[in-house]
C-alpha atoms as a PDB file:
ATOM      1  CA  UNK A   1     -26.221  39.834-158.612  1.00  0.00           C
ATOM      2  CA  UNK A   2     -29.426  38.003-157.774  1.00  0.00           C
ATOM      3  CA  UNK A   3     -31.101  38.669-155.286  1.00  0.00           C
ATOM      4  CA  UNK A   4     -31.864  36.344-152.138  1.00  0.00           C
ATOM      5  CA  UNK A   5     -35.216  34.830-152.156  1.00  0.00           C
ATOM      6  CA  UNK A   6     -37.632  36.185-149.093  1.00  0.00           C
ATOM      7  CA  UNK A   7     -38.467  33.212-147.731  1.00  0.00           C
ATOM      8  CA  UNK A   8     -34.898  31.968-147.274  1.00  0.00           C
ATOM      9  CA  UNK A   9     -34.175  35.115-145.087  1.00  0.00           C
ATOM     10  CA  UNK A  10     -37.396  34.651-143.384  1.00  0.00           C
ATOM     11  CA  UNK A  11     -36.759  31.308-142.494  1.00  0.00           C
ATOM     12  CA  UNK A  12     -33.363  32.022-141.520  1.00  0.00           C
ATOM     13  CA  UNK A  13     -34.631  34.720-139.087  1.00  0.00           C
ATOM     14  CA  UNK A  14     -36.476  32.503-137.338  1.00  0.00           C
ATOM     15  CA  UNK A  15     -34.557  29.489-137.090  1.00  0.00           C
ATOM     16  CA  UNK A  16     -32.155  32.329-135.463  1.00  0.00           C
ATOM     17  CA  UNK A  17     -35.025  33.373-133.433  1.00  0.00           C
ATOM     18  CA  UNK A  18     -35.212  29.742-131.895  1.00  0.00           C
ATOM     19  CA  UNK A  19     -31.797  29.305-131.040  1.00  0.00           C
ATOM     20  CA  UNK A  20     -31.074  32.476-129.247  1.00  0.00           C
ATOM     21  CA  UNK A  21     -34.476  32.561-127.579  1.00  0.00           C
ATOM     22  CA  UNK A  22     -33.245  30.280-124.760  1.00  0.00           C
ATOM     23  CA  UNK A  23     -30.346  33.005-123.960  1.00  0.00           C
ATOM     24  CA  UNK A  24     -33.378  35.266-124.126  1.00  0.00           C
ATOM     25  CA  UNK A  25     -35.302  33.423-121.486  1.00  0.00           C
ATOM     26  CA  UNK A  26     -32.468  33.153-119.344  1.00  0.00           C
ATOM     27  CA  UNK A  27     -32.131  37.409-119.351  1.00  0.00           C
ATOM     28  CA  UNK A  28     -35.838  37.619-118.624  1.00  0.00           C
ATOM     29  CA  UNK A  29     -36.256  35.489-115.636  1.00  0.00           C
ATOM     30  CA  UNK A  30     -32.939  36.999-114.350  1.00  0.00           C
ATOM     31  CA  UNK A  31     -34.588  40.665-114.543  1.00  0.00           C
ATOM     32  CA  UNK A  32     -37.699  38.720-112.784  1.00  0.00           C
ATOM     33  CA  UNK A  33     -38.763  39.351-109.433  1.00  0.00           C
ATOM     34  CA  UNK A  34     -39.235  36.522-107.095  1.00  0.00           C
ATOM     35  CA  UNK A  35     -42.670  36.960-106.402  1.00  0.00           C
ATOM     36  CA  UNK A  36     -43.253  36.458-110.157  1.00  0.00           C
ATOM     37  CA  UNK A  37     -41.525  33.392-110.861  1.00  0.00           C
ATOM     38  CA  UNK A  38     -44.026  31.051-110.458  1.00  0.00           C
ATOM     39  CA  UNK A  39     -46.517  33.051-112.281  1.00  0.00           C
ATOM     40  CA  UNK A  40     -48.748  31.366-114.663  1.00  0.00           C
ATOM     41  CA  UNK A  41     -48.334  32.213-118.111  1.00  0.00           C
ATOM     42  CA  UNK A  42     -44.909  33.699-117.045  1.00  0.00           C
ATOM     43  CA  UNK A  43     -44.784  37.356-119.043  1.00  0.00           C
ATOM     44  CA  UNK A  44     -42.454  37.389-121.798  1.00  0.00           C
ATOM     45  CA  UNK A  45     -41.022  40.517-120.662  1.00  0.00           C
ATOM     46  CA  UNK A  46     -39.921  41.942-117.217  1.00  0.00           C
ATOM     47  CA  UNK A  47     -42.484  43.892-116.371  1.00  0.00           C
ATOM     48  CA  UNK A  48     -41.328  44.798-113.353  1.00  0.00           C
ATOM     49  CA  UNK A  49     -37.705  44.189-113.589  1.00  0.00           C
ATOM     50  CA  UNK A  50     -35.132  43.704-110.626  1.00  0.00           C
ATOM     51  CA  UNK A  51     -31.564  43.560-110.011  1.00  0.00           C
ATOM     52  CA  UNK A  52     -31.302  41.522-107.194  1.00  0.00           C
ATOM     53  CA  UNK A  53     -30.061  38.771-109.367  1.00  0.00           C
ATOM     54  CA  UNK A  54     -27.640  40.378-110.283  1.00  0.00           C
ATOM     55  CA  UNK A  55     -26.369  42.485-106.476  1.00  0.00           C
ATOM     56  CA  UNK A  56     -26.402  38.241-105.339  1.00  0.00           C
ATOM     57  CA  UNK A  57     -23.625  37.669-108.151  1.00  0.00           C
ATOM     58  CA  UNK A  58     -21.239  40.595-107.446  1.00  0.00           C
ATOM     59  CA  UNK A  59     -21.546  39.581-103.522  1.00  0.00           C
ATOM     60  CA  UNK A  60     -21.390  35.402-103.938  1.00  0.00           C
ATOM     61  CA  UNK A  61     -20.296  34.918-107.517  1.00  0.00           C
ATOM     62  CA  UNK A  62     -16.981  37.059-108.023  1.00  0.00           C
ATOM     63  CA  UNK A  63     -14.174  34.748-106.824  1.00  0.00           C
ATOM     64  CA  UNK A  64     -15.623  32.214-109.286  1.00  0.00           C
ATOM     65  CA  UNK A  65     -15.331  34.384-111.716  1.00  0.00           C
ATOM     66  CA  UNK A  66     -12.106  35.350-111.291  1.00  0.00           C
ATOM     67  CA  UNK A  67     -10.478  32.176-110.481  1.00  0.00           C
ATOM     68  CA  UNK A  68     -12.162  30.893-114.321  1.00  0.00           C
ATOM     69  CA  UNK A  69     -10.207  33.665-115.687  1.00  0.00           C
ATOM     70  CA  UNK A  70      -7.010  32.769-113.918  1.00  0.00           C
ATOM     71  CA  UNK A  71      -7.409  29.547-115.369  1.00  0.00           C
ATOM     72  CA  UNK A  72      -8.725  30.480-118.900  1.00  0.00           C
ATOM     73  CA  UNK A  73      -5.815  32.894-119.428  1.00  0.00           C
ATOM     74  CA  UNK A  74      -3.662  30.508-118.067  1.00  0.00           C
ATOM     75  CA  UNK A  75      -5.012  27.413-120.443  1.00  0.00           C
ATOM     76  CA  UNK A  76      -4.314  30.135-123.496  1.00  0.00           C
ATOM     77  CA  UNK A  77      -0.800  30.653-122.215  1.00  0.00           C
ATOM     78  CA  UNK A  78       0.107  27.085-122.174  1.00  0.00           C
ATOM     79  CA  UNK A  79      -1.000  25.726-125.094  1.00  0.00           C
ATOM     80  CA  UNK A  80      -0.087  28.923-127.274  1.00  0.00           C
ATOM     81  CA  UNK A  81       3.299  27.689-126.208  1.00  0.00           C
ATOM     82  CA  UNK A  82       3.210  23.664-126.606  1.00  0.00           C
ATOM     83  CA  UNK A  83       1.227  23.978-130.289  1.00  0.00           C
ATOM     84  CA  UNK A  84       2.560  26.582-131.887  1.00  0.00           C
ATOM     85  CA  UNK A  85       6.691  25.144-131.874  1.00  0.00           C
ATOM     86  CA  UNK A  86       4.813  21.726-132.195  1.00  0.00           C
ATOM     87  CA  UNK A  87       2.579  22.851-135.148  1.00  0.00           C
ATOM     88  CA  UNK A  88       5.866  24.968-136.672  1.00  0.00           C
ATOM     89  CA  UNK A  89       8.218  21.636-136.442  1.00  0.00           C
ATOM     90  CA  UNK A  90       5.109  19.228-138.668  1.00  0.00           C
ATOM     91  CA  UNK A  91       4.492  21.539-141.129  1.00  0.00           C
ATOM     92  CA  UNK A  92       8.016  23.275-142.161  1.00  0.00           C
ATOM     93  CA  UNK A  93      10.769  20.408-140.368  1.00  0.00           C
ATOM     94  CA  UNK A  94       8.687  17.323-141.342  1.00  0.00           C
ATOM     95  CA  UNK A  95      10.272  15.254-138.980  1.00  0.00           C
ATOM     96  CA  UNK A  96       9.914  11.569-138.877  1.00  0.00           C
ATOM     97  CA  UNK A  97       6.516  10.595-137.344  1.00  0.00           C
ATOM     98  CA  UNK A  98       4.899  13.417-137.827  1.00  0.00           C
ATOM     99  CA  UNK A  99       1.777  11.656-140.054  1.00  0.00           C
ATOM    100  CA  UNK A 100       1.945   9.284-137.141  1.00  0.00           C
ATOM    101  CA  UNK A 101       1.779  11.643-134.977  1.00  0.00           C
ATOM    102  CA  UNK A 102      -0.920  14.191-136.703  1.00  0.00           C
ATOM    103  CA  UNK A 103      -2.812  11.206-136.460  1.00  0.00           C
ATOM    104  CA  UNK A 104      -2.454  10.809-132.816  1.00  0.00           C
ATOM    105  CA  UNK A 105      -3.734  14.603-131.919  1.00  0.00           C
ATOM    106  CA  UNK A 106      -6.367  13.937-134.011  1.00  0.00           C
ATOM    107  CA  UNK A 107      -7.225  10.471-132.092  1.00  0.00           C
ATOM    108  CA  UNK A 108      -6.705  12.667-128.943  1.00  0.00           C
ATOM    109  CA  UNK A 109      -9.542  14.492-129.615  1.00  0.00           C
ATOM    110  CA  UNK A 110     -12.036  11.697-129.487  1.00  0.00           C
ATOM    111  CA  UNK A 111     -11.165  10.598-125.885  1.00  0.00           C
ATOM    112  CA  UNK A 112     -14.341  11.542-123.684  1.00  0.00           C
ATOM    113  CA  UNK A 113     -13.920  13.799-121.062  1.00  0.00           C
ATOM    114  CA  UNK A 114     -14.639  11.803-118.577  1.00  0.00           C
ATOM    115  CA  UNK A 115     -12.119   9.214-118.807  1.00  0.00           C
ATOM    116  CA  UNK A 116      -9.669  11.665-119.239  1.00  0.00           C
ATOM    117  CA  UNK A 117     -10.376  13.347-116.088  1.00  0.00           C
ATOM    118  CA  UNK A 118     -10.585   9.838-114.272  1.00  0.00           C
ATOM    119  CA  UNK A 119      -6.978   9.109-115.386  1.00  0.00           C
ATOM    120  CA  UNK A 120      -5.555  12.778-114.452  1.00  0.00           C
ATOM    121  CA  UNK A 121      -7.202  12.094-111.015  1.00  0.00           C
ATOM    122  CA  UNK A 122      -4.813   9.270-109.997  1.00  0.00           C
ATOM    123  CA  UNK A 123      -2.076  11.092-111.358  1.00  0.00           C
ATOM    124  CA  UNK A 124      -2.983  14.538-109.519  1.00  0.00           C
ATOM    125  CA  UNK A 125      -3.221  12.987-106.568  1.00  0.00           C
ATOM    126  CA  UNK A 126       0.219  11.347-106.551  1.00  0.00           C
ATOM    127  CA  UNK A 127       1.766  14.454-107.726  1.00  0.00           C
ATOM    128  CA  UNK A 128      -0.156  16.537-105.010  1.00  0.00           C
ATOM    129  CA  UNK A 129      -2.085  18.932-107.484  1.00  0.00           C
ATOM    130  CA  UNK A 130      -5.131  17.837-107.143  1.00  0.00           C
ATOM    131  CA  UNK A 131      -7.547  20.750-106.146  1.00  0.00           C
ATOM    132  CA  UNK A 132      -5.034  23.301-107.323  1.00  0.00           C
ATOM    133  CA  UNK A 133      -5.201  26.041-110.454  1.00  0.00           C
ATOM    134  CA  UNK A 134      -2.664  25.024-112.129  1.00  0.00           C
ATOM    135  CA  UNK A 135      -3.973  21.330-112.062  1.00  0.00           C
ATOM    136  CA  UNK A 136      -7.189  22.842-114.042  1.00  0.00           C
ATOM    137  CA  UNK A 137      -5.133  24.571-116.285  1.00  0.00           C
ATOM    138  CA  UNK A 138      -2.723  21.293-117.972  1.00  0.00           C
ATOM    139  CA  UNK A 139      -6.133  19.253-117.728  1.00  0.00           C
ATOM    140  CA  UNK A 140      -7.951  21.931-119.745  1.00  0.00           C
ATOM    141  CA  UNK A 141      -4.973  22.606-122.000  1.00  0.00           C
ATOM    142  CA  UNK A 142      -4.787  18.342-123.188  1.00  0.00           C
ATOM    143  CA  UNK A 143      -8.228  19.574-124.957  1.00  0.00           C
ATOM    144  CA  UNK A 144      -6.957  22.566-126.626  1.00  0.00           C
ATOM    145  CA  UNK A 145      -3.404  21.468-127.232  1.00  0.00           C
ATOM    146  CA  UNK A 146      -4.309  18.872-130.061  1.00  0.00           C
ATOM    147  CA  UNK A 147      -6.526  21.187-131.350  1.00  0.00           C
ATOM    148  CA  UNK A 148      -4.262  23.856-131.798  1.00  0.00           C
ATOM    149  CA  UNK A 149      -1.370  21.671-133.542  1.00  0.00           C
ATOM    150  CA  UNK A 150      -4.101  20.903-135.927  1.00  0.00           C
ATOM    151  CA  UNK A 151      -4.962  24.488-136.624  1.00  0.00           C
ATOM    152  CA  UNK A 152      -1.180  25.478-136.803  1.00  0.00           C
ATOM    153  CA  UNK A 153      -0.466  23.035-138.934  1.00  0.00           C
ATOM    154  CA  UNK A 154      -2.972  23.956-141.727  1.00  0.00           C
ATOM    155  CA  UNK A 155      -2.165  27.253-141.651  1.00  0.00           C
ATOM    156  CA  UNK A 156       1.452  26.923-140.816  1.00  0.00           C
ATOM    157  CA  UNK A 157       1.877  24.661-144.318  1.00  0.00           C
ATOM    158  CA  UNK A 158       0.288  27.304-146.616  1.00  0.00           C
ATOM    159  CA  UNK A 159       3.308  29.998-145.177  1.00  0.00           C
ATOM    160  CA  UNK A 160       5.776  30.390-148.564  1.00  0.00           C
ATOM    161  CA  UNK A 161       9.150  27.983-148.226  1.00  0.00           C
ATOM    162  CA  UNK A 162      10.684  31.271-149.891  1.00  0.00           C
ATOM    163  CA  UNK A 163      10.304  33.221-146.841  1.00  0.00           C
ATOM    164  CA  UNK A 164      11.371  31.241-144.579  1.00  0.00           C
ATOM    165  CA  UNK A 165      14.544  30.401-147.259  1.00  0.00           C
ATOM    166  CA  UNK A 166      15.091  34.239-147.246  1.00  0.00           C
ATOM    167  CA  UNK A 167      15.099  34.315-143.400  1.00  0.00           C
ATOM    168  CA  UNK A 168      17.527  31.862-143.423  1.00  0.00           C
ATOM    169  CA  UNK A 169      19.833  33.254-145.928  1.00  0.00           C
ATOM    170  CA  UNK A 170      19.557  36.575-143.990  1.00  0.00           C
ATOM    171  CA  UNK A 171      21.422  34.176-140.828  1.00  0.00           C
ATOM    172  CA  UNK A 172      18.205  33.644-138.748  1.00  0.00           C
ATOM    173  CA  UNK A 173      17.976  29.984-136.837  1.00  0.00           C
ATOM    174  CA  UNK A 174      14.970  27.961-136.789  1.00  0.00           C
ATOM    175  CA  UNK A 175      13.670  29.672-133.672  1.00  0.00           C
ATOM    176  CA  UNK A 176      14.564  32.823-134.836  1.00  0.00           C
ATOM    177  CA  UNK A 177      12.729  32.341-138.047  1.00  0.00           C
ATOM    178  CA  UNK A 178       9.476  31.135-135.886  1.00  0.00           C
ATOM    179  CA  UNK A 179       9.967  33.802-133.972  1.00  0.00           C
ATOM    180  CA  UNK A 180      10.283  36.678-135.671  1.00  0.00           C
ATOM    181  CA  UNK A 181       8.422  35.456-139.398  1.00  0.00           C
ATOM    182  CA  UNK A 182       6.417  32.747-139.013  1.00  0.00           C
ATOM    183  CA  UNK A 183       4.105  33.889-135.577  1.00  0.00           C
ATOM    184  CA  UNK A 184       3.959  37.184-136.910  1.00  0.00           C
ATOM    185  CA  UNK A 185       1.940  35.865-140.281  1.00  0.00           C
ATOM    186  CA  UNK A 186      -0.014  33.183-138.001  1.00  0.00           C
ATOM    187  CA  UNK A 187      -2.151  35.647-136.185  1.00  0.00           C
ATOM    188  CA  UNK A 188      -5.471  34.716-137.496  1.00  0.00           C
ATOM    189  CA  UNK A 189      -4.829  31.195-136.194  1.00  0.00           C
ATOM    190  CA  UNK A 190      -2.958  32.211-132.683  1.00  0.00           C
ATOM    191  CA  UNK A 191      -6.507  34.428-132.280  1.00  0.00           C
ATOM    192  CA  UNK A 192      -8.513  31.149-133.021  1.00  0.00           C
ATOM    193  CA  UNK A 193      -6.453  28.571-130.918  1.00  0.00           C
ATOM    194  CA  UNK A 194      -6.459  31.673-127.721  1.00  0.00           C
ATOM    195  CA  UNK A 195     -10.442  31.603-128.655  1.00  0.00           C
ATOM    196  CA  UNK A 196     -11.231  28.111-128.506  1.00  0.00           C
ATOM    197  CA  UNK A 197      -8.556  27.632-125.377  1.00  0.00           C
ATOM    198  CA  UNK A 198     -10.003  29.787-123.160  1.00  0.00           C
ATOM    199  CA  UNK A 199     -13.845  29.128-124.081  1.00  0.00           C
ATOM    200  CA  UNK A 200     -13.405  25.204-123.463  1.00  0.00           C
ATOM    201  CA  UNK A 201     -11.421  26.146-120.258  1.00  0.00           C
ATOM    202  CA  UNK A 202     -14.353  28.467-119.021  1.00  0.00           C
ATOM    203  CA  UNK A 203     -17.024  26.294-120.012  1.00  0.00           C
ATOM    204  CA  UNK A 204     -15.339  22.936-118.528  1.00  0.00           C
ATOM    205  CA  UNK A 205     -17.368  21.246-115.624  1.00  0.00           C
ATOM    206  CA  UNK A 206     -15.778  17.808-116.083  1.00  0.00           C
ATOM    207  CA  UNK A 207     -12.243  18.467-114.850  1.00  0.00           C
ATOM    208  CA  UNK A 208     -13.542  21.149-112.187  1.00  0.00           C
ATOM    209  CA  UNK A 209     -16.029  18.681-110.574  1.00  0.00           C
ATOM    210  CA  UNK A 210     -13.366  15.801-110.705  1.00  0.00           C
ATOM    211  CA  UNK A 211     -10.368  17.467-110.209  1.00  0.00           C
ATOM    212  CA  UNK A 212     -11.048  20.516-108.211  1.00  0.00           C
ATOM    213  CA  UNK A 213     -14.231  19.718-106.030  1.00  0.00           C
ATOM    214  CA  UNK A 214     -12.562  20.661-102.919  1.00  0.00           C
ATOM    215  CA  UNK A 215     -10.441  23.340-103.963  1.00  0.00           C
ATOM    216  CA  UNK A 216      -9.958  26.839-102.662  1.00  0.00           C
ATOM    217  CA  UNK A 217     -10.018  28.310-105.483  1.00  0.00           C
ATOM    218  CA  UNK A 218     -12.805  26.902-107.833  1.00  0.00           C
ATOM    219  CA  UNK A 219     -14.367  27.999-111.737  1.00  0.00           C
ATOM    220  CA  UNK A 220     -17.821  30.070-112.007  1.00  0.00           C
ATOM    221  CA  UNK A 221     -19.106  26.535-113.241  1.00  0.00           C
ATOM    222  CA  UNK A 222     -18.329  24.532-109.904  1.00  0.00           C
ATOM    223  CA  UNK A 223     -20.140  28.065-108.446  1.00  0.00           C
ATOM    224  CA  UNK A 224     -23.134  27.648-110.278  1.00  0.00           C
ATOM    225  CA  UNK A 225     -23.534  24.295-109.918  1.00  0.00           C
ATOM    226  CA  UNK A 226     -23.166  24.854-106.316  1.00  0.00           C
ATOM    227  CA  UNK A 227     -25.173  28.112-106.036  1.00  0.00           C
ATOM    228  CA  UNK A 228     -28.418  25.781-107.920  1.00  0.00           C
ATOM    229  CA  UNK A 229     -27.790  23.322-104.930  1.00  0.00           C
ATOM    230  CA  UNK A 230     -27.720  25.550-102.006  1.00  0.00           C
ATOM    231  CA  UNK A 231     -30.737  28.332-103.619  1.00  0.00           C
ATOM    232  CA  UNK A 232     -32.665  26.390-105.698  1.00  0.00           C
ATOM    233  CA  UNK A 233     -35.622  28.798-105.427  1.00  0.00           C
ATOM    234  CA  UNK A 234     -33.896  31.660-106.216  1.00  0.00           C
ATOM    235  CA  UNK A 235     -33.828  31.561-109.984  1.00  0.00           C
ATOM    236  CA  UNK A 236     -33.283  35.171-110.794  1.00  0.00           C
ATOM    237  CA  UNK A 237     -30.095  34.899-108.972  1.00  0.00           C
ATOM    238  CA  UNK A 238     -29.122  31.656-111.022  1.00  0.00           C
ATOM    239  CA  UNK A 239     -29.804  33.130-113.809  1.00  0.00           C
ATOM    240  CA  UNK A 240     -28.233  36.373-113.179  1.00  0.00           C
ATOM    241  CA  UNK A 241     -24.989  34.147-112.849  1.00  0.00           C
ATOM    242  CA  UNK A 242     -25.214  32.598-115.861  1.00  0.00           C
ATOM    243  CA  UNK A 243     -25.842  35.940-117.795  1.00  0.00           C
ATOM    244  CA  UNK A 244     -22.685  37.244-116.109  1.00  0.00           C
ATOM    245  CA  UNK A 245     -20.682  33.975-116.843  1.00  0.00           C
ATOM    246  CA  UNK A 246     -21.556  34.580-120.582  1.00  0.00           C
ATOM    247  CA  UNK A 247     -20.578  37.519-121.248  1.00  0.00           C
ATOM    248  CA  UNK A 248     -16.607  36.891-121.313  1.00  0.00           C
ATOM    249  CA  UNK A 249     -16.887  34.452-124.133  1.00  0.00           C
ATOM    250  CA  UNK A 250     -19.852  36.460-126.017  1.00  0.00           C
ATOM    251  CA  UNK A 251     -17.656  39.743-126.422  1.00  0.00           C
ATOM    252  CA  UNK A 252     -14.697  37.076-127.025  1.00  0.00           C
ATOM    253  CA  UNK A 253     -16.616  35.480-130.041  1.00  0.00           C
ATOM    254  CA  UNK A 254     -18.138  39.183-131.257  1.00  0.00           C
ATOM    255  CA  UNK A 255     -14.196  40.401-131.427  1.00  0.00           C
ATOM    256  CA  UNK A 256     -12.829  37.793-132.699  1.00  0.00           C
ATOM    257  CA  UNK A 257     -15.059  36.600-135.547  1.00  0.00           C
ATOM    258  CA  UNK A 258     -13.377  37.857-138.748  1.00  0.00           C
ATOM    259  CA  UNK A 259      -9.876  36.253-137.193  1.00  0.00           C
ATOM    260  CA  UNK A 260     -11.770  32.847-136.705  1.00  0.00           C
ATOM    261  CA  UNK A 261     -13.317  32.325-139.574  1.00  0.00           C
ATOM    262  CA  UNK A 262      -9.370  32.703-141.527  1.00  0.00           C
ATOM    263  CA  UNK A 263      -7.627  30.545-139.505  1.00  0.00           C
ATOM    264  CA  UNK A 264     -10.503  27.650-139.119  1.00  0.00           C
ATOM    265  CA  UNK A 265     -10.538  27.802-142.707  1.00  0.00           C
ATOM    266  CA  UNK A 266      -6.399  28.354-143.154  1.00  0.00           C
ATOM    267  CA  UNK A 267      -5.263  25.545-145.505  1.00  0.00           C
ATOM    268  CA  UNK A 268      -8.118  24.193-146.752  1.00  0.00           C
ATOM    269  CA  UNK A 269      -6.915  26.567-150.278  1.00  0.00           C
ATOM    270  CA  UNK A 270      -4.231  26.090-151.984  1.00  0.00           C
ATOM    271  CA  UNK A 271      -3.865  27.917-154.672  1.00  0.00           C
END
């Protein structure tokens, strides 16, 4: 096999370099005291590091962080159970539409935000969930829904006709076959749509602000937002938030790699 040239590797090590050092930066001035913040050139490594960052987030961040979980696990929830029937019923029913309406989820997906989260507003507050969870959790699930039919779908088509034929002569239903054959094979894709699902949930500041500005219960992104407001001095402590607010969807991403690269790339093959 031939080998790699050098300065390919090299110059993919620091292109790597440059895109994680901001994530870098932000760990540093977290571990930073305050009396060092402003200090000029800033040291590339805490010298002197402190925690107080962090004691500030366990005290003022935690109910942010647990409310974005709420709604994260509950944005996986619901649209693990609208695409996946939805995806099943396109690729192995073909009912009439379905192009038509492929098309649509994928037009869906271009809609900005913002006007989204305009429209649910009107609608929220006729239907009195406006500054509720589960108000957060349909608006964040409209963004993963479309996206998940898509990534059923593709996978979904490349499952063998003969097995679900066998299930079928064996006296299984249509929701028994989804059921019990057809989720079963999908996992790499149910792992990629619960990824993606709850990562755009706990990232989303456009529905929080809108929707859930005066809300008891309100993401970690609404509580940074408003923690750089009220403290804007205390950067360590800002950062420190941030750090914490990573983490979830950095382990997410390190565990769930090898299923997300299969079903991203699930039926773009066929043999």
């Amino acid at each position: 096999m031939k080998r790699r040239p050098w300065w390919i590797t090299l110059v993919g090590v620091v292109l790597t370099g440059i895109m994680l050092f901001p994530i870098y930066w932000m760990i540093d001035v977290s571990l930073t005291p305050q009396s060092d913040m402003r200090k000029s050139p800033p040291d590339l490594f805490p010298l002197t590091p402190t925690f107080e960052g962090y004691e500030k987030v366990v005290s003022d961040q935690l109910p942010y962080l647990g409310t974005s979980f709420v709604i994260g696990v509950g944005t996986v929830v619901l649209t693990l159970v609208l695409s996946a029937p939805a995806a099943y019923a396109l690729a192995k029913l073909r009912p009439r539409g379905g192009n038509a309406l492929s098309f649509a989820l994928l037009i869906a997906q271009m809609i900005p935000g913002i006007i989204m989260a305009m429209g649910f507003y009107a609608i929220y507050l006729n239907a009195g969930i406006l500054n509720t969870v589960p108000g957060l959790i349909l608006a964040d699930s409209t963004l993963a829904v479309p996206f998940g039919v898509l990534i059923f779908t593709a996978f979904m088509r490349g499952i063998p006709d003969e097995l679900l034929a066998a299930a079928r002569i064996d006296g299984a239903g249509t929701w028994r076959t989804f059921r019990s054959i057809v989720l079963p094979v999908s996992r790499n894709s149910i792992v990629t749509v619960s990824l993606f699902a709850f990562l755009w949930s706990w990232s989303d500041f456009i529905f929080a602000s809108t929707l859930n500005s005066g809300g008891k219960l309100q993401p970690i992104t609404i509580g940074i937002y408003r923690y750089i407001g009220n403290n804007n001095q205390e950067w360590n402590a800002i950062m420190a938030t941030a750090v914490v607010a990573s983490i979830p969807a950095a382990v997410l991403l390190i565990l769930a790699q090898r299923y997300v690269a299969a079903g991203v790339t699930a039926g773009a093959v066929k043999d």
